[in-house]
C-alpha atoms as a PDB file:
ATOM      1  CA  UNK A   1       7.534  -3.315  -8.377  1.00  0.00           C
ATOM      2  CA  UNK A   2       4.407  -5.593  -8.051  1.00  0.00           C
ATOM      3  CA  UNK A   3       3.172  -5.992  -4.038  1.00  0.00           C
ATOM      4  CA  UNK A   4       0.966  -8.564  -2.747  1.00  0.00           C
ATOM      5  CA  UNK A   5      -0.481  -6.011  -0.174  1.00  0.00           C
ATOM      6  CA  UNK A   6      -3.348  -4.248  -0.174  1.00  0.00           C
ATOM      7  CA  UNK A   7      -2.707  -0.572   0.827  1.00  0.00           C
ATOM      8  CA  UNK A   8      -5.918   1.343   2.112  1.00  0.00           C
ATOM      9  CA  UNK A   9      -6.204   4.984   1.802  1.00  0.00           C
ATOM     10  CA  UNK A  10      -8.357   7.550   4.532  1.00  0.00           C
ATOM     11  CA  UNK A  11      -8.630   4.659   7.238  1.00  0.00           C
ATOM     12  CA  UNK A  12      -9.288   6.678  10.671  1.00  0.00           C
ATOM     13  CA  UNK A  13      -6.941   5.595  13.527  1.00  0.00           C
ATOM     14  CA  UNK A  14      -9.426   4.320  16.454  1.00  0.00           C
ATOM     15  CA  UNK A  15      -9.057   6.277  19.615  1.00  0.00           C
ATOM     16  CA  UNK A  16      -6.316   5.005  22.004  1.00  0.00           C
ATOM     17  CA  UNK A  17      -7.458   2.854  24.972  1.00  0.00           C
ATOM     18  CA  UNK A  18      -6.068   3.187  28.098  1.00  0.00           C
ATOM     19  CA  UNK A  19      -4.613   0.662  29.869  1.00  0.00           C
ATOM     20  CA  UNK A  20      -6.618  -0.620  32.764  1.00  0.00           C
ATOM     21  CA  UNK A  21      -9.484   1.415  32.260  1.00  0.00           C
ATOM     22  CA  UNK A  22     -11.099   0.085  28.859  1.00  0.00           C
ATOM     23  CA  UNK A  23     -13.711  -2.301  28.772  1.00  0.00           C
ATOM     24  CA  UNK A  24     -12.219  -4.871  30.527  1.00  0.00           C
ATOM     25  CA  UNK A  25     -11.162  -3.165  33.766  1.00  0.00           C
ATOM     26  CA  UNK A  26      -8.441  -3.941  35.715  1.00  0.00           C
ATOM     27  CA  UNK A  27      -8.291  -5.714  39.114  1.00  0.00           C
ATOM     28  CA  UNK A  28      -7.028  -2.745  40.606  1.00  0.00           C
ATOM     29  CA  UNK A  29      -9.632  -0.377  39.392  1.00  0.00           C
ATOM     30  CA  UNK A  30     -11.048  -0.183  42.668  1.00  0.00           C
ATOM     31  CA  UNK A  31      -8.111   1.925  43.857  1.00  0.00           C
ATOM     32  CA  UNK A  32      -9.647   4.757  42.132  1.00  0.00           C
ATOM     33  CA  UNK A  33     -12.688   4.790  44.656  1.00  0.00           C
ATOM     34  CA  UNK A  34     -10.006   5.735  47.378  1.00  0.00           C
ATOM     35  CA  UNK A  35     -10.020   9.377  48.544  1.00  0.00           C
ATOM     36  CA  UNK A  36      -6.907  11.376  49.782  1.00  0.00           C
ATOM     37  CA  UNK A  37      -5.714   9.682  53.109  1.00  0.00           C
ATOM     38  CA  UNK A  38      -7.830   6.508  52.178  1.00  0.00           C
ATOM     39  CA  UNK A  39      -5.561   3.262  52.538  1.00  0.00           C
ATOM     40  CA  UNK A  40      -6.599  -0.340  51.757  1.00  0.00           C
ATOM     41  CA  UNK A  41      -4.496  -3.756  52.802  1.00  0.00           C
ATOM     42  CA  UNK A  42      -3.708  -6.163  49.896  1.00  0.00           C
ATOM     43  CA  UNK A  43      -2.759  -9.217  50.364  1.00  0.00           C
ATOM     44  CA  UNK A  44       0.541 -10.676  47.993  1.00  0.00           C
ATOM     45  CA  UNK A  45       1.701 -13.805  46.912  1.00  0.00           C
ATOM     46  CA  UNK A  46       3.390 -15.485  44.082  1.00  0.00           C
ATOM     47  CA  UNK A  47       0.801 -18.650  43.817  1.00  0.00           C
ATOM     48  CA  UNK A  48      -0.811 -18.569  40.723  1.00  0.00           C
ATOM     49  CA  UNK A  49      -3.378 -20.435  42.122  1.00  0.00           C
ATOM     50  CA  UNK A  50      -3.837 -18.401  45.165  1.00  0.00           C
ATOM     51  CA  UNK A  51      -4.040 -14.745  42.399  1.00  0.00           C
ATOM     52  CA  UNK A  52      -6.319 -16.695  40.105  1.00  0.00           C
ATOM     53  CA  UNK A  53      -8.790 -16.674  43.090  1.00  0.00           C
ATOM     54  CA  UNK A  54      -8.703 -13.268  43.213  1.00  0.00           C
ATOM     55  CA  UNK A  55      -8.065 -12.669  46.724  1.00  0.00           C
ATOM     56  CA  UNK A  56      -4.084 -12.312  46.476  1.00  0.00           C
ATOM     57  CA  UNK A  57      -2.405 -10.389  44.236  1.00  0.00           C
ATOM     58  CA  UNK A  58       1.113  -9.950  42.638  1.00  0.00           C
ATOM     59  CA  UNK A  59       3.221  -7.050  43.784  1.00  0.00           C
ATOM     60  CA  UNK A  60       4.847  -6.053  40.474  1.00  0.00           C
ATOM     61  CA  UNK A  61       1.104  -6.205  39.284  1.00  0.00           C
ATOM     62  CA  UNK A  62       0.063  -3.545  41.732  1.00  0.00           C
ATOM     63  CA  UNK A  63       3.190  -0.955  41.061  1.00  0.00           C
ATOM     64  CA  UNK A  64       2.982  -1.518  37.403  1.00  0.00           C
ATOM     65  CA  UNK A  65      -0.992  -0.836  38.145  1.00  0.00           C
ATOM     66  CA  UNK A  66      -0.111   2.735  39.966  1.00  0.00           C
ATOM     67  CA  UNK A  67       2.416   3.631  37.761  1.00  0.00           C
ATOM     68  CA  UNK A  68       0.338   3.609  34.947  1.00  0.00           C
ATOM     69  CA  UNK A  69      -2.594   4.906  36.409  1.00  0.00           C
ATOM     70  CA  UNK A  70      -0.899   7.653  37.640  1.00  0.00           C
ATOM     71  CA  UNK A  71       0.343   9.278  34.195  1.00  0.00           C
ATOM     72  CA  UNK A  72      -3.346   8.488  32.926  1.00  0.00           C
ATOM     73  CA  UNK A  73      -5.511  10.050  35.862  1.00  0.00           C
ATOM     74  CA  UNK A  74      -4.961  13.125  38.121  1.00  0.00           C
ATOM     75  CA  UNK A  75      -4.170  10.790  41.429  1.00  0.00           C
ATOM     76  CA  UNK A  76      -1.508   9.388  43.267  1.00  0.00           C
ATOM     77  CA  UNK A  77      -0.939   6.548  45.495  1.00  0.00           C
ATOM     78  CA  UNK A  78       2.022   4.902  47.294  1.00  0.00           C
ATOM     79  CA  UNK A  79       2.771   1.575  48.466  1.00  0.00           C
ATOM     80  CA  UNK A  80       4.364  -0.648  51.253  1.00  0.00           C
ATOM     81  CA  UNK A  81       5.103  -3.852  51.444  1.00  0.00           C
ATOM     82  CA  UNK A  82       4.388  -5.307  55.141  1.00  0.00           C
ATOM     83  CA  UNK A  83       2.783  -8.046  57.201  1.00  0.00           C
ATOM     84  CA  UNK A  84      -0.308  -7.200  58.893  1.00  0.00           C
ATOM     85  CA  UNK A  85      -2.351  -9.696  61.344  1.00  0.00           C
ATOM     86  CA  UNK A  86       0.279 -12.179  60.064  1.00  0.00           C
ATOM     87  CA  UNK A  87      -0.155 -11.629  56.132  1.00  0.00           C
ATOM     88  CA  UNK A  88       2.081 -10.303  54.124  1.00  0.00           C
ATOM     89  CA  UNK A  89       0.971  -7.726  51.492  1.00  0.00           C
ATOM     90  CA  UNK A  90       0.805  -4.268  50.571  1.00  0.00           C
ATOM     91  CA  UNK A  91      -0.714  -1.642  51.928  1.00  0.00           C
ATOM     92  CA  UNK A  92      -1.759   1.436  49.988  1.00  0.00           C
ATOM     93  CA  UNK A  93      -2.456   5.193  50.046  1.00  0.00           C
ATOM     94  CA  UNK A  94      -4.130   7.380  48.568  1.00  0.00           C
ATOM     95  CA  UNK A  95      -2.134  10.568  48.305  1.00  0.00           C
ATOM     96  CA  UNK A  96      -3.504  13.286  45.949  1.00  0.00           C
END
């Protein structure tokens, strides 16, 4: 049988790259500056426009964030949901 594919031999498999710290970052990244105890407010919404200015975020965003993040680096963190001053957002902790 006759195929129109190429098939390469001794290719190397690049490293893997983990998700939210490669080149590009993620917004989030800044959660790994927290210490143990450390919290830090976030303010949610589900405007595009108000995430694309990068002062709201999405709240499946930030658990899928520390879920991830938490398999791939020796920290943990929890979250709440809450209003603070008015705002609603999360509120999270740093907690090993």
């Amino acid at each position: 049988m006759h195929t129109t594919f190429r098939i390469d031999k001794g290719v190397p498999i690049p490293p893997r790259q983990n998700v939210g710290v490669g080149n590009k970052g993620s917004q989030f990244d800044f959660l790994l500056e927290l210490e143990v105890n450390d919290s830090t407010f976030l303010k949610t919404s589900t405007s595009k426009t108000k995430i694309k200015s990068g002062m709201y975020f999405r709240t499946t965003s930030l658990a899928s964030y520390i879920h991830r993040m938490s398999k791939l680096v020796n920290m943990k963190w929890v979250y709440r949901t809450r209003a603070e001053n008015n705002v609603l957002g999360a509120r999270v902790w740093r907690i090993s």
